[in-house]
PDB file of N, CA and C in Angstrom:
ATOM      1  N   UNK A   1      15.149  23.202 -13.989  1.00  0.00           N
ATOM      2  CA  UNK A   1      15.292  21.801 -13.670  1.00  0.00           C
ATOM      3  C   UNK A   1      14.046  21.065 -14.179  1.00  0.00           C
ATOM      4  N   UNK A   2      14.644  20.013 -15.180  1.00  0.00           N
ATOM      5  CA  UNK A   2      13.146  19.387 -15.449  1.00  0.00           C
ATOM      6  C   UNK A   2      13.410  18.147 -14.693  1.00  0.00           C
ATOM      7  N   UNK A   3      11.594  17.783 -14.166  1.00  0.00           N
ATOM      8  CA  UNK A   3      11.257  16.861 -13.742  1.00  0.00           C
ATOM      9  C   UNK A   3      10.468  15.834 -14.658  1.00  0.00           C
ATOM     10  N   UNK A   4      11.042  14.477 -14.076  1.00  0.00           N
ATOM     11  CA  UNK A   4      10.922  13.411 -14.949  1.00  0.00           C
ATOM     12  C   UNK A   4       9.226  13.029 -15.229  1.00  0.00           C
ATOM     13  N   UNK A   5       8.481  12.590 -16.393  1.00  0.00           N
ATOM     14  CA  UNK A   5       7.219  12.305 -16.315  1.00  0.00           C
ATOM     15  C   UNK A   5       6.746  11.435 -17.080  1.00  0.00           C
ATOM     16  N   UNK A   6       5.632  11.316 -16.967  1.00  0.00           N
ATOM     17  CA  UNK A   6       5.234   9.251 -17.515  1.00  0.00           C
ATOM     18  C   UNK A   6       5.271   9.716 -18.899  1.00  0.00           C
ATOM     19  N   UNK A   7       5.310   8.471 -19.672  1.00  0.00           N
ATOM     20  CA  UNK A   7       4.969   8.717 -21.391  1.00  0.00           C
ATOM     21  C   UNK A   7       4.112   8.157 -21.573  1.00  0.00           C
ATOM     22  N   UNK A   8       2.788   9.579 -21.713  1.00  0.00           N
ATOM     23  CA  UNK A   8       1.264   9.001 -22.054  1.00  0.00           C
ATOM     24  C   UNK A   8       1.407   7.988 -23.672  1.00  0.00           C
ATOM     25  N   UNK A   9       2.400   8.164 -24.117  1.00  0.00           N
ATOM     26  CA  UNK A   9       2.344   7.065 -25.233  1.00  0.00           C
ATOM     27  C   UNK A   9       2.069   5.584 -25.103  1.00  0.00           C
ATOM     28  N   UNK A  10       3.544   5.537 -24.144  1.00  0.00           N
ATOM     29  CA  UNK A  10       3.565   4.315 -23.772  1.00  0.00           C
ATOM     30  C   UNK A  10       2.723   3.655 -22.664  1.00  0.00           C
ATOM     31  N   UNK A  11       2.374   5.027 -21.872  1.00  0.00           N
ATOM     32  CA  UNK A  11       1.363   4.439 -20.939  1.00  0.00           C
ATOM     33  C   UNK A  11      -0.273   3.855 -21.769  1.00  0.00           C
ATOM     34  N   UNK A  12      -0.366   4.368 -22.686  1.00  0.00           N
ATOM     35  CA  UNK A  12      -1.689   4.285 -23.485  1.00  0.00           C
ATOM     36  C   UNK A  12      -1.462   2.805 -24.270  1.00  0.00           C
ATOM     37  N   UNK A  13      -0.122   2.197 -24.277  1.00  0.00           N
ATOM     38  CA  UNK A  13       0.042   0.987 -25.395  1.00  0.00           C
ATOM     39  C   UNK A  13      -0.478   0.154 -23.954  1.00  0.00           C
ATOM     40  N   UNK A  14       0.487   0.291 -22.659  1.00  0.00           N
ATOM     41  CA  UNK A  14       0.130  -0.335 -21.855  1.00  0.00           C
ATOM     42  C   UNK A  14      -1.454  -0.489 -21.083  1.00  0.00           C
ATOM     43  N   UNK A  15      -2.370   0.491 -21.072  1.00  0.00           N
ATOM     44  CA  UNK A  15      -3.230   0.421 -21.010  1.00  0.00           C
ATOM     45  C   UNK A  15      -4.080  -0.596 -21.841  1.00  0.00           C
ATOM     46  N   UNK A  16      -3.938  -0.716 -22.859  1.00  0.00           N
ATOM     47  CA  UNK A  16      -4.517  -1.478 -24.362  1.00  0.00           C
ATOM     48  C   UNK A  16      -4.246  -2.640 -24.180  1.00  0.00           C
ATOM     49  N   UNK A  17      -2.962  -3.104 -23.317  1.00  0.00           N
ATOM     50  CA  UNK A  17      -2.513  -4.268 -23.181  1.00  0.00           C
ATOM     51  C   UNK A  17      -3.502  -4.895 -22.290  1.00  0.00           C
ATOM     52  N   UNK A  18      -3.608  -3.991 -21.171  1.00  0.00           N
ATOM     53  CA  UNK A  18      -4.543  -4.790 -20.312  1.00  0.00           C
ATOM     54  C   UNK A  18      -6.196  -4.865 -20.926  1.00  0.00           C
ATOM     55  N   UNK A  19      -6.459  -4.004 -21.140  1.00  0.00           N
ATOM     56  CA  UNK A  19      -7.889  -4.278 -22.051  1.00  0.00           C
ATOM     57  C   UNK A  19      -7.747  -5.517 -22.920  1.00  0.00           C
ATOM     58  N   UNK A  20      -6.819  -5.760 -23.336  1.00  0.00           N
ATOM     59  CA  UNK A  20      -6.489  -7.502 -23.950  1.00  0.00           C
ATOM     60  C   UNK A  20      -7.009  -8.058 -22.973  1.00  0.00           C
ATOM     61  N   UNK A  21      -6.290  -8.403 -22.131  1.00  0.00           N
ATOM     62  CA  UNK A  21      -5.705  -8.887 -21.115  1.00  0.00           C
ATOM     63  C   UNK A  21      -7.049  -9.136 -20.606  1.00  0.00           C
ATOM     64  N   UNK A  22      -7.886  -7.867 -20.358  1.00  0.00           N
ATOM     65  CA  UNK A  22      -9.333  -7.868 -19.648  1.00  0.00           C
ATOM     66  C   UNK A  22     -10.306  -9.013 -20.151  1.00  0.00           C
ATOM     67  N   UNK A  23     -10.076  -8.696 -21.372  1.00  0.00           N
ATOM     68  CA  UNK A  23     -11.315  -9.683 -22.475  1.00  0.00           C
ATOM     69  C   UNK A  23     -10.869 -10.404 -22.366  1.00  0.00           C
ATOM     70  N   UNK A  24      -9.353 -11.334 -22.174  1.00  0.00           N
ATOM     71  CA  UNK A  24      -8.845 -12.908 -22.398  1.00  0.00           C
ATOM     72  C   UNK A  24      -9.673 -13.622 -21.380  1.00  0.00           C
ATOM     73  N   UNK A  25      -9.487 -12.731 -19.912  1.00  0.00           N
ATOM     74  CA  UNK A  25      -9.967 -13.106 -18.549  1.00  0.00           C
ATOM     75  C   UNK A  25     -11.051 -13.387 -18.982  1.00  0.00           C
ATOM     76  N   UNK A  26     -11.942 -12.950 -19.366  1.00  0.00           N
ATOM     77  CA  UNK A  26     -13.648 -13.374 -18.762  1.00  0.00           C
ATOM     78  C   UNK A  26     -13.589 -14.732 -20.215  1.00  0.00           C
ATOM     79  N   UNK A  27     -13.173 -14.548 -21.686  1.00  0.00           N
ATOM     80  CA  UNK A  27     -13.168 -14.695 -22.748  1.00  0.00           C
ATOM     81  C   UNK A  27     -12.676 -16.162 -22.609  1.00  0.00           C
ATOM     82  N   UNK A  28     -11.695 -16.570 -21.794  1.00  0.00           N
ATOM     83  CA  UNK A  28     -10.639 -17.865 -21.891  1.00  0.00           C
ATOM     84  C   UNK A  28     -12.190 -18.939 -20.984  1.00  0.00           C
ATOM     85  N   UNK A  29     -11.850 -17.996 -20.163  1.00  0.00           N
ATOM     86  CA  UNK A  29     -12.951 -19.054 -18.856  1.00  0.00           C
ATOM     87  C   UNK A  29     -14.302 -19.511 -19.005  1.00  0.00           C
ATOM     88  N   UNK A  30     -15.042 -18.732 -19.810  1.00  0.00           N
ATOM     89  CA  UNK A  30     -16.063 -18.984 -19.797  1.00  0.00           C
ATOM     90  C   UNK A  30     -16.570 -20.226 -21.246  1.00  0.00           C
ATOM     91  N   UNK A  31     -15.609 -20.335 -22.013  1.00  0.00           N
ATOM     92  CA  UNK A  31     -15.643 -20.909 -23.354  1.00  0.00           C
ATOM     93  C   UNK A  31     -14.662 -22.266 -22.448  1.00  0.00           C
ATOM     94  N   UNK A  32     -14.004 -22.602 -21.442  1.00  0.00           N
ATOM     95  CA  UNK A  32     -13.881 -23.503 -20.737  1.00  0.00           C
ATOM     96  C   UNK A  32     -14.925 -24.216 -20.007  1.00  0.00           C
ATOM     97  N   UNK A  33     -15.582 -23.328 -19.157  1.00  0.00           N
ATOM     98  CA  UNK A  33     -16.886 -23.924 -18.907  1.00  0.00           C
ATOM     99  C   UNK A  33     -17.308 -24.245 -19.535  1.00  0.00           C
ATOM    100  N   UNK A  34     -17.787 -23.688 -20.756  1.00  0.00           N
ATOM    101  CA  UNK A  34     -19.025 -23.902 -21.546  1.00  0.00           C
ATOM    102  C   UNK A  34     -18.427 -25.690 -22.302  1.00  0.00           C
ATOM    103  N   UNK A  35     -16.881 -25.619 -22.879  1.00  0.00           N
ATOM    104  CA  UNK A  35     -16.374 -27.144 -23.322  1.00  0.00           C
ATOM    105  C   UNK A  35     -16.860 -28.028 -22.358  1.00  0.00           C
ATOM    106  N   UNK A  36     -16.382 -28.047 -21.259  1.00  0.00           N
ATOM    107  CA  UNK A  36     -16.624 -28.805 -20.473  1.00  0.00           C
ATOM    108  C   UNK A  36     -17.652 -29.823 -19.814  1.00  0.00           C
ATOM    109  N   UNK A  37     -19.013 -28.623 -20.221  1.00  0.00           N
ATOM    110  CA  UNK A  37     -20.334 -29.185 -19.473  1.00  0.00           C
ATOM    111  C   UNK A  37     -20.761 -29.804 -20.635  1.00  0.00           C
ATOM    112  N   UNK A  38     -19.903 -29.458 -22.161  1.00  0.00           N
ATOM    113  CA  UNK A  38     -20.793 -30.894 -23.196  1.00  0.00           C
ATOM    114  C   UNK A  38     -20.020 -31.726 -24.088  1.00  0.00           C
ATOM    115  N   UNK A  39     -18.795 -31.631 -23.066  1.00  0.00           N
ATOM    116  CA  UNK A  39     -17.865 -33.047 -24.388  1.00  0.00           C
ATOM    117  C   UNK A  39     -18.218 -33.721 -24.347  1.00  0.00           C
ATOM    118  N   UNK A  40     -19.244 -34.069 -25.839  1.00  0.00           N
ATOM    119  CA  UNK A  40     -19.297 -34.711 -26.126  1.00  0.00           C
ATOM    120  C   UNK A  40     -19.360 -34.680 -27.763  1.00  0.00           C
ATOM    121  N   UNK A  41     -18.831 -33.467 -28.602  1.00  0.00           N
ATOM    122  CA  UNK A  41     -18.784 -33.751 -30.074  1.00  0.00           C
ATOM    123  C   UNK A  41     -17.264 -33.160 -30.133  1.00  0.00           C
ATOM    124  N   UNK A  42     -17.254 -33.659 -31.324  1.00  0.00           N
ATOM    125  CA  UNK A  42     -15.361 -33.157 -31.454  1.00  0.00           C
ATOM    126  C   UNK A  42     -14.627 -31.644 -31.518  1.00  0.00           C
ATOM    127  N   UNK A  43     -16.264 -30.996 -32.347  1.00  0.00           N
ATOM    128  CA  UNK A  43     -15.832 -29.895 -32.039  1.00  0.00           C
ATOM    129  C   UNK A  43     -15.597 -28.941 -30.415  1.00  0.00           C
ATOM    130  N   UNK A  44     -15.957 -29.699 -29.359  1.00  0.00           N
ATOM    131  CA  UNK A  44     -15.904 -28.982 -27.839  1.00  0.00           C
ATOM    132  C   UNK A  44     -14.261 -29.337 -27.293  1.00  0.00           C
ATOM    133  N   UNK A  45     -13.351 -30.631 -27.724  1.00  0.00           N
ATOM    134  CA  UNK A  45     -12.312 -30.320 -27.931  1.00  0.00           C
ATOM    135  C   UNK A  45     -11.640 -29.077 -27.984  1.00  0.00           C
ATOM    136  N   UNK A  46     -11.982 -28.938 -29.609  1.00  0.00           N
ATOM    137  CA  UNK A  46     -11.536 -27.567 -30.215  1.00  0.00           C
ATOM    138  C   UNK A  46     -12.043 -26.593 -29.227  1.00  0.00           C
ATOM    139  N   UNK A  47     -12.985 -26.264 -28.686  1.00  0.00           N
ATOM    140  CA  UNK A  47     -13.194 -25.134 -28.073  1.00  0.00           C
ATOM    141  C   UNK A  47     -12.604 -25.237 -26.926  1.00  0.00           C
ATOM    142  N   UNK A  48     -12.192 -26.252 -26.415  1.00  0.00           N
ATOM    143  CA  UNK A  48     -11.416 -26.438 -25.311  1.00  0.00           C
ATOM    144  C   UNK A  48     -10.106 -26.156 -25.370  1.00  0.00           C
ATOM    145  N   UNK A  49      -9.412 -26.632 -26.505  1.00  0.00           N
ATOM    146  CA  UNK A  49      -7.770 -26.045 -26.767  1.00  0.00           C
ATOM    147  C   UNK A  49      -7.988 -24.705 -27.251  1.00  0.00           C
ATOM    148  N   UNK A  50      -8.815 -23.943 -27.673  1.00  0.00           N
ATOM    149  CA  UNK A  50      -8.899 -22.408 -28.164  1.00  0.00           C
ATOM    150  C   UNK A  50      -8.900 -21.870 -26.790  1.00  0.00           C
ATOM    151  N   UNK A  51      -9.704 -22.717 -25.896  1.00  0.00           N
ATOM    152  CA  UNK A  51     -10.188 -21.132 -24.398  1.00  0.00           C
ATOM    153  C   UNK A  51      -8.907 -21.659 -23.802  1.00  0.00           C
ATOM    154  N   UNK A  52      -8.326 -22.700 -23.489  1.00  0.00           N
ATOM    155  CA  UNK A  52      -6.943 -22.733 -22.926  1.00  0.00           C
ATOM    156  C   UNK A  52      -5.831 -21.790 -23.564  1.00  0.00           C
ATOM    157  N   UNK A  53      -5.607 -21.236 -24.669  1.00  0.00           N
ATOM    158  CA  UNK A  53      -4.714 -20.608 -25.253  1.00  0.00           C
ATOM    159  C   UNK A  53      -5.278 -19.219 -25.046  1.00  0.00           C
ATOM    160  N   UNK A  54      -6.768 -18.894 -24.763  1.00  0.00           N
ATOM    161  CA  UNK A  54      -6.651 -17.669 -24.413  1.00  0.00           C
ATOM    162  C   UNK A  54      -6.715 -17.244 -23.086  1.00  0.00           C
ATOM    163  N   UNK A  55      -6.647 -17.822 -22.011  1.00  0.00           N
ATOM    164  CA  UNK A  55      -6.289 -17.823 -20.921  1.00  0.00           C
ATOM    165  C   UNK A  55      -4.749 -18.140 -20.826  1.00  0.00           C
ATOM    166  N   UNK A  56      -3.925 -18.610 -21.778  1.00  0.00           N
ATOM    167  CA  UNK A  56      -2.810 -18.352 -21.452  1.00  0.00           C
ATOM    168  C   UNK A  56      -2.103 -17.151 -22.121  1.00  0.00           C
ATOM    169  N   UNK A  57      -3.004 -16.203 -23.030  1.00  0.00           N
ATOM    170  CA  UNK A  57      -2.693 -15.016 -23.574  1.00  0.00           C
ATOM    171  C   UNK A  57      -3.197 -13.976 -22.752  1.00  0.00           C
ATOM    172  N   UNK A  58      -4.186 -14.125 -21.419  1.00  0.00           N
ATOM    173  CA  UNK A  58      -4.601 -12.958 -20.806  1.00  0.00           C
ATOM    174  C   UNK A  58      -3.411 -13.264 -19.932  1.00  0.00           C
ATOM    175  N   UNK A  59      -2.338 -14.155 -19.245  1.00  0.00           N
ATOM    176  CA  UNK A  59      -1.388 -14.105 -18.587  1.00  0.00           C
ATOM    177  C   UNK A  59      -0.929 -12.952 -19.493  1.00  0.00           C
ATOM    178  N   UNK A  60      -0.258 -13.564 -20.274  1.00  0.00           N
ATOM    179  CA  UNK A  60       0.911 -12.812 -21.363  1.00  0.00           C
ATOM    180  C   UNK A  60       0.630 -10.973 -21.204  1.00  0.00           C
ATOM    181  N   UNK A  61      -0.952 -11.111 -21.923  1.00  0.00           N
ATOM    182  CA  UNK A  61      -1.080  -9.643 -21.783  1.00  0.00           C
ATOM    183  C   UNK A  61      -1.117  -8.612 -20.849  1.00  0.00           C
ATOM    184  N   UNK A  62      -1.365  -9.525 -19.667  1.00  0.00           N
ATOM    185  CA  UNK A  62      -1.837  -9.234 -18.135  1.00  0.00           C
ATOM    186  C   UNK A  62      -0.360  -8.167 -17.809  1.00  0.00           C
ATOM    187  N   UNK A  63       0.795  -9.100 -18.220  1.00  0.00           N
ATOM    188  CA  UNK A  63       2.217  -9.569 -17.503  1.00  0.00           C
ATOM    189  C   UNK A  63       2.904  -8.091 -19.021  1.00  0.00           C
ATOM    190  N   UNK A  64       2.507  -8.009 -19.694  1.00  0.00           N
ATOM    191  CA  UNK A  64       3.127  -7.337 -21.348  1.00  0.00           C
ATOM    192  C   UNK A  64       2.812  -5.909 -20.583  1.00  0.00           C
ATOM    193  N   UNK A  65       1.047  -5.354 -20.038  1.00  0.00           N
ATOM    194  CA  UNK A  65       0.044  -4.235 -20.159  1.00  0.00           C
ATOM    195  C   UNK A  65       1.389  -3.705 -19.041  1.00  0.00           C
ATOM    196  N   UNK A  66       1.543  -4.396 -17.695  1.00  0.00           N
ATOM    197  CA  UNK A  66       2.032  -3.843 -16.190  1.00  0.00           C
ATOM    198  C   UNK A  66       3.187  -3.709 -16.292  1.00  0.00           C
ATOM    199  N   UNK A  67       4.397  -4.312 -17.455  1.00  0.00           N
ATOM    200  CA  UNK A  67       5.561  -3.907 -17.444  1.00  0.00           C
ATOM    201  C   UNK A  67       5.865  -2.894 -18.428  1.00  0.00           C
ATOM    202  N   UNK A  68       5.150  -2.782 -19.471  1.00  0.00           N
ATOM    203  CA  UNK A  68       4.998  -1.617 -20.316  1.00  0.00           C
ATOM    204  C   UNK A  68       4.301  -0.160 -19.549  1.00  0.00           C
ATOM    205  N   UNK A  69       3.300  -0.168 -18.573  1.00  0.00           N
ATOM    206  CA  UNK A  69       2.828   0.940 -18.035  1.00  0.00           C
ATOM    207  C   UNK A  69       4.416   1.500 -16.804  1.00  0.00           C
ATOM    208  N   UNK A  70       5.187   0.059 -16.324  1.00  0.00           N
ATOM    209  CA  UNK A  70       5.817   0.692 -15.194  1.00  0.00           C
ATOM    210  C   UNK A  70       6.858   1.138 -15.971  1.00  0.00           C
ATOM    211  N   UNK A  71       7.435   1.062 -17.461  1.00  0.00           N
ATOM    212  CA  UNK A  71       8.301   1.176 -18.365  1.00  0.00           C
ATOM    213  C   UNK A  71       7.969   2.679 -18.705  1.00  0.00           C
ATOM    214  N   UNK A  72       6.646   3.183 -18.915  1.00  0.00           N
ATOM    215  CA  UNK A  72       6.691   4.322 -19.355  1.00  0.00           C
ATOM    216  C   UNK A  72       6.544   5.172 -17.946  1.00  0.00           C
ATOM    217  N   UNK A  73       6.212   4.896 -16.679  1.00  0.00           N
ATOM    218  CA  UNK A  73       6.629   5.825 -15.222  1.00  0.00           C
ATOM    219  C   UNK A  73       7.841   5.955 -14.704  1.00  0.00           C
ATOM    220  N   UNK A  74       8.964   4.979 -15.697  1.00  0.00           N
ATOM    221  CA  UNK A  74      10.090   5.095 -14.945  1.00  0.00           C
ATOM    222  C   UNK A  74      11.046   5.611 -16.147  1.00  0.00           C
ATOM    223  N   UNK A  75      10.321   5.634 -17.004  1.00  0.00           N
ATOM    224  CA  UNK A  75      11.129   6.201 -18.293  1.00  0.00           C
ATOM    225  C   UNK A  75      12.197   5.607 -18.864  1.00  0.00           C
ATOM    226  N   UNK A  76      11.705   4.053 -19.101  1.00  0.00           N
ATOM    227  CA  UNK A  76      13.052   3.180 -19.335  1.00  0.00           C
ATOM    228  C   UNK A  76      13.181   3.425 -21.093  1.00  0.00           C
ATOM    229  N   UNK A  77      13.237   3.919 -21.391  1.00  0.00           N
ATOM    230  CA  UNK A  77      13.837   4.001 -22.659  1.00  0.00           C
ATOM    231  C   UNK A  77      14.677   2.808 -23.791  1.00  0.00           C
ATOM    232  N   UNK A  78      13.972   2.311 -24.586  1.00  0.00           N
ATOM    233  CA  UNK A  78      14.580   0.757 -25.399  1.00  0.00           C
ATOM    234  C   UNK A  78      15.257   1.066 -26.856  1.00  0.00           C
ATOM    235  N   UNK A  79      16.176   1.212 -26.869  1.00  0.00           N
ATOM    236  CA  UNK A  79      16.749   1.767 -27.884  1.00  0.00           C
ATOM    237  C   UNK A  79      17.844   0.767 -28.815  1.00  0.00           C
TER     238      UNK A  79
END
């Protein structure tokens, strides 16, 4: 009788995901602060719509890493 078991493959993509995911977190926020305390040239704009898009990619990856890791413990298979 075999028993069912994770796929270190897929568990390893999902892992990677969150290591995205890790760097967006600190990566999005802190390049927000930093716009913030000096708009005042055009380029802090720009750094302001860049750290908003990567804070909305550490969601993504956050949300990609935890359904791909529970994908490879439950052995959902995408074919």
């Amino acid at each position: 009788m075999e028993t069912d078991r994770t796929n270190k493959e897929v568990l390893a993509k999902g892992l990677k995901f969150l290591g995205y995911a890790l760097a967006c977190m600190f990566t999005g926020p802190t390049l927000v602060y930093i716009s913030q305390t000096k708009l005042r040239k055009p380029i802090d704009l720009i750094v302001l719509i860049l750290s908003i898009v990567i804070c909305i990619l550490a969601i993504f990856f956050a949300f990609k890493g935890i359904n791909t890791i529970l994908d490879s413990m439950f052995n959902k298979n995408k074919n």
